[in-house]
PDB file of N, CA and C in Angstrom:
ATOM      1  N   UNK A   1      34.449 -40.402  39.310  1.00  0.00           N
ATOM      2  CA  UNK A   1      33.354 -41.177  39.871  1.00  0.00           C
ATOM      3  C   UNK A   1      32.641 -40.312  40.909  1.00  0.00           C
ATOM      4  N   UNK A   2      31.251 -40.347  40.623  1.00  0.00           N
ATOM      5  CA  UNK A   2      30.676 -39.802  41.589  1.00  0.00           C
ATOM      6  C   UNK A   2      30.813 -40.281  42.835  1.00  0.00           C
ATOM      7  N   UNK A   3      30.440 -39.404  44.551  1.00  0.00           N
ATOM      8  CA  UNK A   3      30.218 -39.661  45.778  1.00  0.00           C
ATOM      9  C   UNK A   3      29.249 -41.030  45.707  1.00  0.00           C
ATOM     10  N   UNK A   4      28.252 -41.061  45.735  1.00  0.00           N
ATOM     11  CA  UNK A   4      27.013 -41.771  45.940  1.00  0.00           C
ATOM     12  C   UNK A   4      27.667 -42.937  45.058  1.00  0.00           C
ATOM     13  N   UNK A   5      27.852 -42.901  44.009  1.00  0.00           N
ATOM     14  CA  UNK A   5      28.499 -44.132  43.370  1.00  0.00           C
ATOM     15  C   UNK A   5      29.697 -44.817  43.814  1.00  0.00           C
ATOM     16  N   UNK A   6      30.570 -44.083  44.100  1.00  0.00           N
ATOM     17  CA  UNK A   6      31.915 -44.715  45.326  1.00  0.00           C
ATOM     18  C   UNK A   6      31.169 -44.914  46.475  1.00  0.00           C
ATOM     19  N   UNK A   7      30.054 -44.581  47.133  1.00  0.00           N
ATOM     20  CA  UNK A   7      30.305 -44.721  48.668  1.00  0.00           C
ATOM     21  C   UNK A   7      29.223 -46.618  48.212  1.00  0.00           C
ATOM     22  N   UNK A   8      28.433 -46.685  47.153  1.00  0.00           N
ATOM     23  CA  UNK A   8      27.720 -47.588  46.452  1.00  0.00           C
ATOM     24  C   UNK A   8      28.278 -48.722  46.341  1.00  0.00           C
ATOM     25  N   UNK A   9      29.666 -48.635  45.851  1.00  0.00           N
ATOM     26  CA  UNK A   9      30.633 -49.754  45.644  1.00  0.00           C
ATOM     27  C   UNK A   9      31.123 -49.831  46.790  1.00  0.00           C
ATOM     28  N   UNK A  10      31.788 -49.252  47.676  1.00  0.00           N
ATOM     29  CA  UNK A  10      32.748 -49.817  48.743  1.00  0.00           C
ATOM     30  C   UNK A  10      31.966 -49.771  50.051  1.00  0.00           C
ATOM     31  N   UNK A  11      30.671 -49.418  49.996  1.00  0.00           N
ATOM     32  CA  UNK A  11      29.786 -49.797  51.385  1.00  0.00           C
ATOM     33  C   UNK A  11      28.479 -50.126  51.050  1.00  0.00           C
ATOM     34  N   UNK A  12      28.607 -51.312  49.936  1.00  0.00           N
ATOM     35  CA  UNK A  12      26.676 -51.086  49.312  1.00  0.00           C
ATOM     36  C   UNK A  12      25.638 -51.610  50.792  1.00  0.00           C
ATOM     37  N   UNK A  13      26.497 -52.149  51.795  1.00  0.00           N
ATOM     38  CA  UNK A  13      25.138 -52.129  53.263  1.00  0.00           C
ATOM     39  C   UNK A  13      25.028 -50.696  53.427  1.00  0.00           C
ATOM     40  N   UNK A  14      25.970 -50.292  53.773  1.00  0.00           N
ATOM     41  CA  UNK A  14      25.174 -48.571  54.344  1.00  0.00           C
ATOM     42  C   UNK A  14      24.437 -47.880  53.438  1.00  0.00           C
ATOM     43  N   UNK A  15      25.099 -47.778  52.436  1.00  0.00           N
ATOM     44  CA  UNK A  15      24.322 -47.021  51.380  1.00  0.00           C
ATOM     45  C   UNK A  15      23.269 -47.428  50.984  1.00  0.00           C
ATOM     46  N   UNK A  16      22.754 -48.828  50.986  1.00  0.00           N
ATOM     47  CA  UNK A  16      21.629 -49.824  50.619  1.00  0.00           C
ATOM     48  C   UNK A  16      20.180 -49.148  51.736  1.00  0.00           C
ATOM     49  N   UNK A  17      20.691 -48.777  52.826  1.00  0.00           N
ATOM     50  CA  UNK A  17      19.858 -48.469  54.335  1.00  0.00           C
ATOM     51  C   UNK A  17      19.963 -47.098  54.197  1.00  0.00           C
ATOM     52  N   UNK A  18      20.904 -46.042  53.541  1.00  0.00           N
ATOM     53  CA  UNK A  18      20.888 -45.046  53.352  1.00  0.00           C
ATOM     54  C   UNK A  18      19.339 -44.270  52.645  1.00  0.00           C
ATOM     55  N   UNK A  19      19.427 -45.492  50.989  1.00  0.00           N
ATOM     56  CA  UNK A  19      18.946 -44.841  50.034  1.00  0.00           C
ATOM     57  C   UNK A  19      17.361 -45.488  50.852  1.00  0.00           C
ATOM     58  N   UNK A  20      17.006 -46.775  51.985  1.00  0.00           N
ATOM     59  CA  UNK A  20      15.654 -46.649  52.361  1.00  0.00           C
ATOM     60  C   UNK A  20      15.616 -45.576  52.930  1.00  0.00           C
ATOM     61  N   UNK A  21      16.353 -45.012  54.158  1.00  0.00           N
ATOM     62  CA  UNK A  21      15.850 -44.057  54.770  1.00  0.00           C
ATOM     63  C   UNK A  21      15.644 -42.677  54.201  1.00  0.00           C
ATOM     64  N   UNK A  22      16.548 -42.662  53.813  1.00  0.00           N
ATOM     65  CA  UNK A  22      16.113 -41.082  52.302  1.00  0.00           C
ATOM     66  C   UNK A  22      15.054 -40.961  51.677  1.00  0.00           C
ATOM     67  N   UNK A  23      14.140 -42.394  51.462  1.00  0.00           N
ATOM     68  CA  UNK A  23      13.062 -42.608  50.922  1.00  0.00           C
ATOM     69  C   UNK A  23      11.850 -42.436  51.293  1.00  0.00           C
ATOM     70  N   UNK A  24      12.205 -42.853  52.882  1.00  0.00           N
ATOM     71  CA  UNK A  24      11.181 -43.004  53.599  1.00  0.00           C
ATOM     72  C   UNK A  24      10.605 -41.370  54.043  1.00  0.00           C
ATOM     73  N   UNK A  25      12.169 -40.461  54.171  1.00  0.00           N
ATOM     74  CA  UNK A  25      11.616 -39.174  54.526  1.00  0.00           C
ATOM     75  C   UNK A  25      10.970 -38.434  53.596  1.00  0.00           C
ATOM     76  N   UNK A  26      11.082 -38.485  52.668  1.00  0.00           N
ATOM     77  CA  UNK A  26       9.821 -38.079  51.797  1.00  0.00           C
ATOM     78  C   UNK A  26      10.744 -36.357  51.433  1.00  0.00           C
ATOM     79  N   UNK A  27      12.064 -36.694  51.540  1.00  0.00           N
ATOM     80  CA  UNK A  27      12.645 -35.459  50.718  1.00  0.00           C
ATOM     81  C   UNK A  27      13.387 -34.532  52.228  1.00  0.00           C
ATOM     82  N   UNK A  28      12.639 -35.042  53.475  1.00  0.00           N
ATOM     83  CA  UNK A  28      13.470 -34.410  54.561  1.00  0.00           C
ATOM     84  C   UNK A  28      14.922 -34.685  54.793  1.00  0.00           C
ATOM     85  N   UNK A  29      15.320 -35.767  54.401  1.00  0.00           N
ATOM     86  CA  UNK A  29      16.737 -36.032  54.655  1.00  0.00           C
ATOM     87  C   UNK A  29      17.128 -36.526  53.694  1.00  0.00           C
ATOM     88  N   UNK A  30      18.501 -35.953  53.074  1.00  0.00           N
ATOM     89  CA  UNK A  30      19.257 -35.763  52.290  1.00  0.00           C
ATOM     90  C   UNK A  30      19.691 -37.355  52.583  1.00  0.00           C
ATOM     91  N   UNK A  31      20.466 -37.431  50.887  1.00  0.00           N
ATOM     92  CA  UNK A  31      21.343 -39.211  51.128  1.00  0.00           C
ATOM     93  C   UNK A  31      22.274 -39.195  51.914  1.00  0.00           C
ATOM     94  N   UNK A  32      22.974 -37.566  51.855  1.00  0.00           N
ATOM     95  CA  UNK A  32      24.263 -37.758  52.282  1.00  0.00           C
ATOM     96  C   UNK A  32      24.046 -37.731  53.589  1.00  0.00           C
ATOM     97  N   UNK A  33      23.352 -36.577  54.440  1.00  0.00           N
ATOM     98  CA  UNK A  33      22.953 -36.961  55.981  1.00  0.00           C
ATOM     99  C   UNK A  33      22.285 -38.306  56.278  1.00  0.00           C
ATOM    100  N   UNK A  34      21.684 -39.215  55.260  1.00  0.00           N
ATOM    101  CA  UNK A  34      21.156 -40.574  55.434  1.00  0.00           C
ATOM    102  C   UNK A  34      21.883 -41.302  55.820  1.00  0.00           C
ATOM    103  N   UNK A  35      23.361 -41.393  55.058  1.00  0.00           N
ATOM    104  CA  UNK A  35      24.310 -42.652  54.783  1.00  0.00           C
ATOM    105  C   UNK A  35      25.493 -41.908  55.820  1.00  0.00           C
ATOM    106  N   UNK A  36      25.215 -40.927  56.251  1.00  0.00           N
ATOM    107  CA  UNK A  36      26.124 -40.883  57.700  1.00  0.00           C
ATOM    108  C   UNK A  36      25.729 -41.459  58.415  1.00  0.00           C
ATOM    109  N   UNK A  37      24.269 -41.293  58.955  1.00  0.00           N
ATOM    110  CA  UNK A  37      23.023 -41.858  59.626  1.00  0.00           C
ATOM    111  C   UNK A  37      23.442 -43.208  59.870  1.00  0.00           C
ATOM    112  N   UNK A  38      23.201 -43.922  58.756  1.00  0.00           N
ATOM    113  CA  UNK A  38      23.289 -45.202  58.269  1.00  0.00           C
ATOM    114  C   UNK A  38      24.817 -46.098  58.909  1.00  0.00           C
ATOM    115  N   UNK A  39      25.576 -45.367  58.327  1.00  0.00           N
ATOM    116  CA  UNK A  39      26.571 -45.688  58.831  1.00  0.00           C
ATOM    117  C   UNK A  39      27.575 -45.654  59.955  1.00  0.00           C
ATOM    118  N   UNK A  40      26.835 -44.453  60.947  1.00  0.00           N
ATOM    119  CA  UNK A  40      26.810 -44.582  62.653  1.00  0.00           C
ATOM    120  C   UNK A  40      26.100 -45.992  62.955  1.00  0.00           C
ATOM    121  N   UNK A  41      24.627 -45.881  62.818  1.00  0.00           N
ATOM    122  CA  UNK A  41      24.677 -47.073  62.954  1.00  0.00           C
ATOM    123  C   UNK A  41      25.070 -48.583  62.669  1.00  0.00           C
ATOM    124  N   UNK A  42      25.393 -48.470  61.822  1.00  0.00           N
ATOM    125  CA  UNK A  42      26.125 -49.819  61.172  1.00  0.00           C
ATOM    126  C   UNK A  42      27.788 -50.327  62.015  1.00  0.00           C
ATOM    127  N   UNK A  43      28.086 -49.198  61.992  1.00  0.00           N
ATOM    128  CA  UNK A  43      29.388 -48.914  62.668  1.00  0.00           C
ATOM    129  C   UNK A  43      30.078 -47.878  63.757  1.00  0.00           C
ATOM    130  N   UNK A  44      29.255 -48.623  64.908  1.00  0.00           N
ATOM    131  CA  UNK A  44      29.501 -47.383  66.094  1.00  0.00           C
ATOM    132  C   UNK A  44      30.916 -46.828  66.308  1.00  0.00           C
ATOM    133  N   UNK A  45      32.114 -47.809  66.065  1.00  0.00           N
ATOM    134  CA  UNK A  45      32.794 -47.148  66.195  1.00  0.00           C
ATOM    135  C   UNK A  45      33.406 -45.964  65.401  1.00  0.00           C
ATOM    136  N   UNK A  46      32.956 -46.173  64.423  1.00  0.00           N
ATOM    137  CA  UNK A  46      33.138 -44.770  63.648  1.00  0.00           C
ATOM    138  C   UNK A  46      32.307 -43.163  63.926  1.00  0.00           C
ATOM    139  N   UNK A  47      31.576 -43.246  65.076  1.00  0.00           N
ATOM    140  CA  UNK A  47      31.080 -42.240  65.270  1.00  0.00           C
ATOM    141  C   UNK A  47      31.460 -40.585  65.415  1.00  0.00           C
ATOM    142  N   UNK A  48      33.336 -40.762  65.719  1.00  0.00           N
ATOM    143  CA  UNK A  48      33.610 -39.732  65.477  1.00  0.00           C
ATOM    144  C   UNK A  48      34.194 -39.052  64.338  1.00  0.00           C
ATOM    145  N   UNK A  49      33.527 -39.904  63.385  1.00  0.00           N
ATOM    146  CA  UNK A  49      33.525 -39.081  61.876  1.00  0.00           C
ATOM    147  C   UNK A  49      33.087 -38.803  61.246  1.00  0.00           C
ATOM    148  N   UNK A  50      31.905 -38.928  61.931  1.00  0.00           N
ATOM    149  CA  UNK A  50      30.338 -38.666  61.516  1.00  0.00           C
ATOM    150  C   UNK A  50      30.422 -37.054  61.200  1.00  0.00           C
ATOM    151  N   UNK A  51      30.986 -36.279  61.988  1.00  0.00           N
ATOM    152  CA  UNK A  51      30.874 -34.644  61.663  1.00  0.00           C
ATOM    153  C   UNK A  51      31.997 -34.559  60.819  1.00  0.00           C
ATOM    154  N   UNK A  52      32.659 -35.562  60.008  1.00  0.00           N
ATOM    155  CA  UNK A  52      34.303 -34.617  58.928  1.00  0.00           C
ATOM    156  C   UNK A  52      33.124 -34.064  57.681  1.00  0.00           C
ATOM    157  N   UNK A  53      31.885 -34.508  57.433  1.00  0.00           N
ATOM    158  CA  UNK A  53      31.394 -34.292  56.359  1.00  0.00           C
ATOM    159  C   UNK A  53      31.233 -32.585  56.529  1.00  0.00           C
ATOM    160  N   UNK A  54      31.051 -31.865  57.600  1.00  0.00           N
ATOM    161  CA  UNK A  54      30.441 -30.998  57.605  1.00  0.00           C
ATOM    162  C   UNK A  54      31.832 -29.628  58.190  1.00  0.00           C
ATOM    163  N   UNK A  55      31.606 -28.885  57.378  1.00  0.00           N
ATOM    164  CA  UNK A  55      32.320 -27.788  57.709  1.00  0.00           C
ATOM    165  C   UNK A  55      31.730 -26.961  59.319  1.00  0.00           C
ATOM    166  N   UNK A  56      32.401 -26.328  60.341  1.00  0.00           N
ATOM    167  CA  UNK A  56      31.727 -25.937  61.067  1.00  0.00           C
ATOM    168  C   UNK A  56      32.466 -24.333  60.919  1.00  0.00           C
ATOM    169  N   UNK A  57      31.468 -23.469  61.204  1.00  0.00           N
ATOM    170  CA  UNK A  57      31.749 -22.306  61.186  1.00  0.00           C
ATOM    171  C   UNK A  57      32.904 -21.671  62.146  1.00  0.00           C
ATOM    172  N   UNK A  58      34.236 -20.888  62.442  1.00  0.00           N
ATOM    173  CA  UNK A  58      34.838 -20.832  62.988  1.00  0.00           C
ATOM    174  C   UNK A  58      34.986 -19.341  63.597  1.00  0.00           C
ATOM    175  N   UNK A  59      35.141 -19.119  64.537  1.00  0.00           N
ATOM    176  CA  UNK A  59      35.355 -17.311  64.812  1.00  0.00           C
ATOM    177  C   UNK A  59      36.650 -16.976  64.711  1.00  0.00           C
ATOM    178  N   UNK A  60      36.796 -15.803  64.464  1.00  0.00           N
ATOM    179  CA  UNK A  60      38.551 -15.771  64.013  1.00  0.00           C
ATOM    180  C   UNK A  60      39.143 -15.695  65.229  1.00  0.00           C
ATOM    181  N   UNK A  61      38.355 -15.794  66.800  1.00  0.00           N
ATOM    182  CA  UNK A  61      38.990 -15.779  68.089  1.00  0.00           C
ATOM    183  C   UNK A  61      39.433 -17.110  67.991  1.00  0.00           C
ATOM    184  N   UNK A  62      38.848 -18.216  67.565  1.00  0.00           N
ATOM    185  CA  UNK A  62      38.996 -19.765  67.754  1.00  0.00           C
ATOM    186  C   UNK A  62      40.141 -20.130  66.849  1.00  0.00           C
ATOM    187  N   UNK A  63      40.485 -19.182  65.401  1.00  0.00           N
ATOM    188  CA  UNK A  63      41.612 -19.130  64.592  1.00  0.00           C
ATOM    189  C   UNK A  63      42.977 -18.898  64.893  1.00  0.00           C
ATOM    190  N   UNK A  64      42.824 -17.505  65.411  1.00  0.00           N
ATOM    191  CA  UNK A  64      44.004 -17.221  65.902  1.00  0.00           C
ATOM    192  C   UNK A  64      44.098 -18.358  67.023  1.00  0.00           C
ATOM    193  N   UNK A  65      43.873 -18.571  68.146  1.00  0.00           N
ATOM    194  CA  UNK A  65      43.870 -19.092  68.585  1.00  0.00           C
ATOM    195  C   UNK A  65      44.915 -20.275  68.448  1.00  0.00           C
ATOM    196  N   UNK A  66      44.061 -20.852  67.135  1.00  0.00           N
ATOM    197  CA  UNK A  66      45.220 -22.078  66.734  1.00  0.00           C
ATOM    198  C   UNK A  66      46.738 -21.892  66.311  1.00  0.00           C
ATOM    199  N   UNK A  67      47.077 -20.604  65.480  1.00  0.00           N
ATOM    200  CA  UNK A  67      48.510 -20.068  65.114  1.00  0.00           C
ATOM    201  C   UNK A  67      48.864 -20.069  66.655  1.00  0.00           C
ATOM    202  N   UNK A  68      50.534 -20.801  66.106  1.00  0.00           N
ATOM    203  CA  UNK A  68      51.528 -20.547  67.018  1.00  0.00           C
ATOM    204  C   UNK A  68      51.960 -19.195  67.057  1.00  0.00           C
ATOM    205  N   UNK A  69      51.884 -18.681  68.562  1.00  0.00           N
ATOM    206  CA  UNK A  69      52.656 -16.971  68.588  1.00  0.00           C
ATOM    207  C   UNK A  69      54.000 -17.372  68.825  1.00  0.00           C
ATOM    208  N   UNK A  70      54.514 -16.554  68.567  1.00  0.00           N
ATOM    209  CA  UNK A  70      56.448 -15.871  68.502  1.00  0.00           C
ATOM    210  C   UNK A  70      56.650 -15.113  69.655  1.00  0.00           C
ATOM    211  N   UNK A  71      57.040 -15.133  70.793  1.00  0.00           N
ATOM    212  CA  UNK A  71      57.779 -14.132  71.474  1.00  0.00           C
ATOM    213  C   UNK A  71      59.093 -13.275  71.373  1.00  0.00           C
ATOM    214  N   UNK A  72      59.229 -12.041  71.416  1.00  0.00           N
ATOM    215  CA  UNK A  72      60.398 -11.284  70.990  1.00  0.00           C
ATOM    216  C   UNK A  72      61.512 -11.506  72.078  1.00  0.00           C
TER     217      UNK A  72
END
């Protein structure tokens, strides 16, 4: 099953306000940045998952970083 078709069935309000605002931009905003959009607002408290959609670029200082070091 497609994205847009699952997110269709199990949230047809957001996605319903998604596919106006996608419409309205005239091709500037994507569905999928729409129906995040959409669905911050619909549901503030979900706001901090608004960014899982998006990969963020990482420096390998911020990588290592995360590995646990070993002391000898």
């Amino acid at each position: 099953m497609k994205l847009p078709l699952l997110r269709a069935v199990l949230a047809p309000r957001t996605s319903w306000q998604a596919w106006r605002l996608a419409r309205a931009s005239d091709g500037t905003v994507s569905f999928d940045a729409a129906w995040r959009s959409a669905r911050v607002q619909l549901h503030p408290d979900e706001a901090g998952f608004r960014a899982a959609g998006h990969n963020s670029p990482r420096s390998s200082a911020e990588d290592s970083a995360d590995k646990p070091t070993t002391t000898a």
